[in-house]
N, C-alpha and C. Protein backbone atom coordinates (compact mmCIF):
# COMPACT_ATOMS: atom_id res chain seq x y z
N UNK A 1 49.81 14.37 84.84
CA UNK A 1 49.00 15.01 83.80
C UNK A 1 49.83 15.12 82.53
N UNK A 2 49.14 14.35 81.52
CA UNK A 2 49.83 14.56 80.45
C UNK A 2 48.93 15.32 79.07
N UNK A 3 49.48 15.95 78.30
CA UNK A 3 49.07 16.91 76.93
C UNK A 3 49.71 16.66 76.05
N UNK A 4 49.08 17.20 74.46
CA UNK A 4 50.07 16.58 73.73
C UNK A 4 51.38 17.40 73.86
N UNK A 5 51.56 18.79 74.49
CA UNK A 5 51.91 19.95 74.76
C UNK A 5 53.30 20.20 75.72
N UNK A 6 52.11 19.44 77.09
CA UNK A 6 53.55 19.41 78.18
C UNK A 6 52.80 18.28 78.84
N UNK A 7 53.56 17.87 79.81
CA UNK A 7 53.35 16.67 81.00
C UNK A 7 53.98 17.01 82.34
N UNK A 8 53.42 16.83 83.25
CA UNK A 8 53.80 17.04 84.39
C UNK A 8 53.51 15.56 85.27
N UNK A 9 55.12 15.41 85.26
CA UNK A 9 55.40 14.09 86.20
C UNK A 9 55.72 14.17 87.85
N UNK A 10 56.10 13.44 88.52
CA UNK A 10 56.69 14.01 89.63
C UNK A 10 58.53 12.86 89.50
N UNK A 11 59.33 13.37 90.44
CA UNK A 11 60.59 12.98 90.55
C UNK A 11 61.18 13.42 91.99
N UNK A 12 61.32 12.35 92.68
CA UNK A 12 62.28 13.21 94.03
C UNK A 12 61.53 14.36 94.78
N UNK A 13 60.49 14.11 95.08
CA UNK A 13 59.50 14.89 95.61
C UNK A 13 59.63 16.51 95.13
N UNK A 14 59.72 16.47 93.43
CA UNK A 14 59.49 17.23 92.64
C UNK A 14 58.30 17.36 91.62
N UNK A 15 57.73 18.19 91.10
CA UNK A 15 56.86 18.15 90.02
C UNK A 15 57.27 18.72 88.96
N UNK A 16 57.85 17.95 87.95
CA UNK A 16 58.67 17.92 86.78
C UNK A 16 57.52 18.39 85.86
N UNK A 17 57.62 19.68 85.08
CA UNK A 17 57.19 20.22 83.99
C UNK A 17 58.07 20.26 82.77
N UNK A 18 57.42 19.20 81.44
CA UNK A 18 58.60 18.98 80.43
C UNK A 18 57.40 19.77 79.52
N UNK A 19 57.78 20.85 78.88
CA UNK A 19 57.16 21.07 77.44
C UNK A 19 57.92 20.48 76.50
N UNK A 20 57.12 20.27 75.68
CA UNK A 20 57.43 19.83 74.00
C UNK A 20 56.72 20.58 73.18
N UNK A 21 57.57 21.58 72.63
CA UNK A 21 56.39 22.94 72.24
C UNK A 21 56.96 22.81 70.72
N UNK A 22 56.48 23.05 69.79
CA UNK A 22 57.06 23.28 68.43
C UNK A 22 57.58 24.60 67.92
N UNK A 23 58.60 24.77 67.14
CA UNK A 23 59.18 26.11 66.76
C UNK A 23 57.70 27.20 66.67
N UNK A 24 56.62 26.92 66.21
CA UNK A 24 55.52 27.73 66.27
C UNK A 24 54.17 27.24 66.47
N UNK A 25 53.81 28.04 67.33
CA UNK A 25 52.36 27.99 67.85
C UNK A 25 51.20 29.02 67.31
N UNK A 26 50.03 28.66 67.32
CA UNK A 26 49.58 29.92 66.58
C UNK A 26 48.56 30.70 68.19
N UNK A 27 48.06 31.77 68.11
CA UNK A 27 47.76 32.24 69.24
C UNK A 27 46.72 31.81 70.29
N UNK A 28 45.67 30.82 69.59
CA UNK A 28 44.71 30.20 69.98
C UNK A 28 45.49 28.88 70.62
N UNK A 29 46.49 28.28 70.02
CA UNK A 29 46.97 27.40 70.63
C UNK A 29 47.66 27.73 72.26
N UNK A 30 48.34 28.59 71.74
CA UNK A 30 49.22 29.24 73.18
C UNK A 30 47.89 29.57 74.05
N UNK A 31 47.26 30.20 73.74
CA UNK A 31 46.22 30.72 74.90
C UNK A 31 45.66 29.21 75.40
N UNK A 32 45.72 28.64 74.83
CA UNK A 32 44.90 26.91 75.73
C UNK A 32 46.03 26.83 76.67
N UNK A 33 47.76 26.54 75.66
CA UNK A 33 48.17 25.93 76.52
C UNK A 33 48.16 26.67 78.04
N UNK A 34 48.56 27.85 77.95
CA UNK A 34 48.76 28.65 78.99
C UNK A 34 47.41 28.27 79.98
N UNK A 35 46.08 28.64 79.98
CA UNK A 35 45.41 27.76 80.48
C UNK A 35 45.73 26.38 81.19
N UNK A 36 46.23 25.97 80.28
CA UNK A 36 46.16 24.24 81.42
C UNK A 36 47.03 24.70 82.23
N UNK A 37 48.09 24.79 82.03
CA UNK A 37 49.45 24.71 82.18
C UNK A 37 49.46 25.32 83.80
N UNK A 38 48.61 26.93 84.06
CA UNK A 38 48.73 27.60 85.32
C UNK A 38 47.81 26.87 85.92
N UNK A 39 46.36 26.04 85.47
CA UNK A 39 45.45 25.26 86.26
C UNK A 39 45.75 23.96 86.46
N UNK A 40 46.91 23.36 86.35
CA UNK A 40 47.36 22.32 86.94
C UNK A 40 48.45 22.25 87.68
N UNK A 41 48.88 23.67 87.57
CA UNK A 41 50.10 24.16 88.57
C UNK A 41 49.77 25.07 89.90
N UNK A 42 48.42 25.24 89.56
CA UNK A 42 47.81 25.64 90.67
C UNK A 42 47.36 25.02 91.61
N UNK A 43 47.40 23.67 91.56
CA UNK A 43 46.85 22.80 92.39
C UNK A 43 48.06 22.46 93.65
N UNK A 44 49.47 22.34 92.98
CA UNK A 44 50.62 22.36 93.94
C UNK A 44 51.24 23.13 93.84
N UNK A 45 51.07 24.58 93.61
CA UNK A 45 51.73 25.41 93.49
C UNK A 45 53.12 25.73 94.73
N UNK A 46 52.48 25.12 96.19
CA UNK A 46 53.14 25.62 97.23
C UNK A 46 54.51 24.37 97.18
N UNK A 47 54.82 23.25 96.08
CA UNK A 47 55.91 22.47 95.66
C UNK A 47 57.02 22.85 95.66
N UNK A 48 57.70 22.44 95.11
CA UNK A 48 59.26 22.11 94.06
C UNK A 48 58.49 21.68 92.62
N UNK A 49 59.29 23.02 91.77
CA UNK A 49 58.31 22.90 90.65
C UNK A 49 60.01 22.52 90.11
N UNK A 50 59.91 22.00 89.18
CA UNK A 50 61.11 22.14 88.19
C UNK A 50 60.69 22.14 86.21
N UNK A 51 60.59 23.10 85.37
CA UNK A 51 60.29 23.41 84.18
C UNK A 51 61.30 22.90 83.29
N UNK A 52 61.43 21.62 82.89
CA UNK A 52 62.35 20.94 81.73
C UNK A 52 62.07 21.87 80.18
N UNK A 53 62.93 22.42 79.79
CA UNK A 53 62.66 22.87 78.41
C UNK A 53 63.96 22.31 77.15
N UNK A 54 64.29 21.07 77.72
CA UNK A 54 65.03 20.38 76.47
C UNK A 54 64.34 19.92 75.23
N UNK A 55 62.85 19.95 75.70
CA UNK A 55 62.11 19.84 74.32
C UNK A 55 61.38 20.72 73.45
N UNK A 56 62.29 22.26 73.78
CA UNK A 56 61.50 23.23 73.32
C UNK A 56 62.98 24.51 72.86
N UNK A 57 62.60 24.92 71.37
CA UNK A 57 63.39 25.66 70.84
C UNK A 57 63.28 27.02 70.63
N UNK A 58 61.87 27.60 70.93
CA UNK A 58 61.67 28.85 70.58
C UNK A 58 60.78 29.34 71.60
N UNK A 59 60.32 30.10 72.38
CA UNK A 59 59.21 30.94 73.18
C UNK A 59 59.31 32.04 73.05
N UNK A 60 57.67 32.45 72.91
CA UNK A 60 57.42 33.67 71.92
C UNK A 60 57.17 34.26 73.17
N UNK A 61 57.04 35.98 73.87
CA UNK A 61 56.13 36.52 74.54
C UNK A 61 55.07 35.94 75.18
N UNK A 62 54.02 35.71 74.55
CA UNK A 62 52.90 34.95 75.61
C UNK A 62 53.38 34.11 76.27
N UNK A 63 54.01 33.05 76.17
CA UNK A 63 54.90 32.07 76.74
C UNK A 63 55.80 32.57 77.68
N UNK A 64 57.12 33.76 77.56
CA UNK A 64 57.40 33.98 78.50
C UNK A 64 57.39 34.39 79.43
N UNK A 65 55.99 35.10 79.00
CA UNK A 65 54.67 35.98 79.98
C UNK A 65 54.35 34.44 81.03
N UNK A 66 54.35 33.58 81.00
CA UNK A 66 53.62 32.03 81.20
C UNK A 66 54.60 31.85 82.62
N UNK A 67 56.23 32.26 81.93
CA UNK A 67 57.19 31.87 83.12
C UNK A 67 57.07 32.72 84.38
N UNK A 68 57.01 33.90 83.52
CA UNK A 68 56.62 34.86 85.02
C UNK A 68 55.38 34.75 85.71
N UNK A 69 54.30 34.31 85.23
CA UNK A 69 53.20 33.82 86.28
C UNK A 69 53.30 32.90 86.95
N UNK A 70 53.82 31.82 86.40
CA UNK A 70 54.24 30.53 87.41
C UNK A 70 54.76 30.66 88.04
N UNK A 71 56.38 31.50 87.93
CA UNK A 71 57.00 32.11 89.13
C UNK A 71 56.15 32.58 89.90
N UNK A 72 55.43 33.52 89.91
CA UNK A 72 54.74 34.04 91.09
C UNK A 72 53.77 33.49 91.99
N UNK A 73 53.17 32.65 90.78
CA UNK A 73 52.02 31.82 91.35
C UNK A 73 53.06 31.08 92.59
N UNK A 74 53.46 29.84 91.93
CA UNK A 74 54.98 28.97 93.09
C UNK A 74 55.39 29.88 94.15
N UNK A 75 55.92 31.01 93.83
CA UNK A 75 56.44 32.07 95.25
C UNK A 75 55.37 32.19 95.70
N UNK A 76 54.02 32.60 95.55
CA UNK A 76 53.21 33.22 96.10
C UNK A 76 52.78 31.87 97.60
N UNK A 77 52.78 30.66 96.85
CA UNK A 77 52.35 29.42 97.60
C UNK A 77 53.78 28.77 98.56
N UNK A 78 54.73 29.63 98.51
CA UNK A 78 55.96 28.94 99.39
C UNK A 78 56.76 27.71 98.83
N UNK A 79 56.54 27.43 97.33
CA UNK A 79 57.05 26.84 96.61
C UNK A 79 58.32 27.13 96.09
N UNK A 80 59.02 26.48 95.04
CA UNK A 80 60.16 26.75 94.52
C UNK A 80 60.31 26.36 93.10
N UNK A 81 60.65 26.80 92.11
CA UNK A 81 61.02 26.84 90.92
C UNK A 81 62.42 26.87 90.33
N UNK A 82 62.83 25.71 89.30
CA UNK A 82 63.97 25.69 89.04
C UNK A 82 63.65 25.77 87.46
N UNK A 83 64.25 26.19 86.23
CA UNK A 83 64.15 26.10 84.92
C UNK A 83 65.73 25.06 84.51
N UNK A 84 65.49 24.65 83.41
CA UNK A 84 66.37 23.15 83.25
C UNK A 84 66.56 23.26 81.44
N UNK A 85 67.21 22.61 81.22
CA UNK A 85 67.58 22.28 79.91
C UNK A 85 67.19 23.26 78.67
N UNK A 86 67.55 24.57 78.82
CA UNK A 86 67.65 25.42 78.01
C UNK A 86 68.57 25.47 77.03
N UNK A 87 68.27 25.36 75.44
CA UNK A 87 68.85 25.42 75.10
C UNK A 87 69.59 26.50 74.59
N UNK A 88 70.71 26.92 73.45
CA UNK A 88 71.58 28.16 73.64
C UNK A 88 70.76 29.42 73.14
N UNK A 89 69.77 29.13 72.36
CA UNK A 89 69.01 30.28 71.82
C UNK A 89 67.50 30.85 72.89
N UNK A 90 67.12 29.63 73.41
CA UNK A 90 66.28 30.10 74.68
C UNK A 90 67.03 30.97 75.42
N UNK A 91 68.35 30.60 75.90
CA UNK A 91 69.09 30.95 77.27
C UNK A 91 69.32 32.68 76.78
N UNK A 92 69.38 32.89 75.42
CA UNK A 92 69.75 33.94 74.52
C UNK A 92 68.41 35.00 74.79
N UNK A 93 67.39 34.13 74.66
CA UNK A 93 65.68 35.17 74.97
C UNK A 93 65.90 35.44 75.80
N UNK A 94 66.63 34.73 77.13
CA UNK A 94 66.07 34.81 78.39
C UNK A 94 67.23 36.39 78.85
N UNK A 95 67.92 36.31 78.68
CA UNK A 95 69.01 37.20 78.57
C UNK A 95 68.83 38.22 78.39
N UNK A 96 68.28 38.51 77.16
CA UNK A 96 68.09 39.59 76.57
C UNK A 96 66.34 40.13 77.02
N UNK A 97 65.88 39.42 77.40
CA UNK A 97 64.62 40.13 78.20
C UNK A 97 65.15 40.19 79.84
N UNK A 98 66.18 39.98 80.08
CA UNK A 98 66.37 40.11 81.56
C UNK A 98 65.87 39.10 82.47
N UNK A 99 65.04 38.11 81.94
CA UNK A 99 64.61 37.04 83.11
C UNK A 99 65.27 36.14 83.97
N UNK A 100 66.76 36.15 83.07
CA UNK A 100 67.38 34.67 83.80
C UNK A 100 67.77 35.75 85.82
N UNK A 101 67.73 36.92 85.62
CA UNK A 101 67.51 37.40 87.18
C UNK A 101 66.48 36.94 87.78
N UNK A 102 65.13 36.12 87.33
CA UNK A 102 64.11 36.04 87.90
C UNK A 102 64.18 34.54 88.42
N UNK A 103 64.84 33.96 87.33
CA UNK A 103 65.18 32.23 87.63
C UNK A 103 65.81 31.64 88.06
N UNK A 104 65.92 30.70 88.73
CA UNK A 104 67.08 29.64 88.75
C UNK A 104 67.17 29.06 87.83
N UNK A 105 68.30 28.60 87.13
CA UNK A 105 68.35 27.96 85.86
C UNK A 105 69.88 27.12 85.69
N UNK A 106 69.40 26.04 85.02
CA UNK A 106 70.62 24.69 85.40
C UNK A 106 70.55 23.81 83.86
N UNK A 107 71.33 23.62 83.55
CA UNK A 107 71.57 22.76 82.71
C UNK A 107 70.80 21.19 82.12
N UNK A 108 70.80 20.64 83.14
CA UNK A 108 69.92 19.13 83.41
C UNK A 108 68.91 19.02 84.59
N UNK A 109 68.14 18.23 83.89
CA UNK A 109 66.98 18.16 85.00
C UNK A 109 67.91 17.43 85.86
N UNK A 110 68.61 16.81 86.54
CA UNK A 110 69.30 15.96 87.37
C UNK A 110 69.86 16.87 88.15
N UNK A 111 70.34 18.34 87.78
CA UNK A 111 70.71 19.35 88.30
C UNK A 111 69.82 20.26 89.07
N UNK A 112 68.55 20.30 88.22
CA UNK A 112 67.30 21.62 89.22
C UNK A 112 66.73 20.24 90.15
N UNK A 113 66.63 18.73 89.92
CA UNK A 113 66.20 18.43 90.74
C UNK A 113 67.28 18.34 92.08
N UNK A 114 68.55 18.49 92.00
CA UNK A 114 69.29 18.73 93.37
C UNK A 114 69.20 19.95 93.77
N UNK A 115 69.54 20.89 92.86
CA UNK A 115 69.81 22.35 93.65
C UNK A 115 68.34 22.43 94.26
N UNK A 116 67.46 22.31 93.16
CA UNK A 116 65.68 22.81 94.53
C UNK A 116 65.72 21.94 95.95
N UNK A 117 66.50 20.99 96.28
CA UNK A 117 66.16 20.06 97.62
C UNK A 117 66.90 21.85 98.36
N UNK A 118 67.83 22.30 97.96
CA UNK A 118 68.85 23.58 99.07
C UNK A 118 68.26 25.08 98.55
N UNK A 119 66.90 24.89 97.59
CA UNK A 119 66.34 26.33 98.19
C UNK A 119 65.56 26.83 99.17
């Protein structure tokens, strides 16, 4: 499934989520994406999810509201979730809202796709 937004590929009996989000979204936009985004992750939720964000520089609230549903949704289905290519000012949000306790989080997708085979 691809958007102009995000795409979800598969890899290594993973389902690779890459956003490509722009420094700003306006609220009507975010509310779609969020939409697709949990209704096509709902379909394999019970997977190996892995969330690529090397193509994304900023996430506002609604968005990181987005991570914590997917997390749950994925846990809820016996799935697994890895977050990937954060860059230093994401890793900085994530921090400072306390989430990176909620995540696994790795450097390269080449990385969440090994560590998720040993969660």
């Amino acid at each position: 499934m691809s958007t102009e937004r995000f795409e979800i590929t598969a890899q290594d009996s993973c389902q690779i989520l890459q956003f490509n989000l722009p420094p700003m979204l306006d609220s009507i936009e975010v509310d779609s994406l969020i939409d697709s985004v949990l209704k096509q992750v709902e379909a394999g939720a019970g997977g190996r999810w892995v969330v690529d964000l090397s193509h994304t520089e900023y996430l506002g609230s609604s968005m990181l509201g987005l991570f914590v549903n997917l997390r749950e949704k994925i846990r809820h289905s016996g799935g697994k979730l890895v977050l990937c290519g954060m860059s230093p000012a994401l890793t900085r949000i994530f921090r400072t809202c306390c989430l990176e306790r909620l995540f696994t989080i790795v450097k390269s997708r080449g990385d969440a796709v090994n560590i998720i085979k040993h969660l």
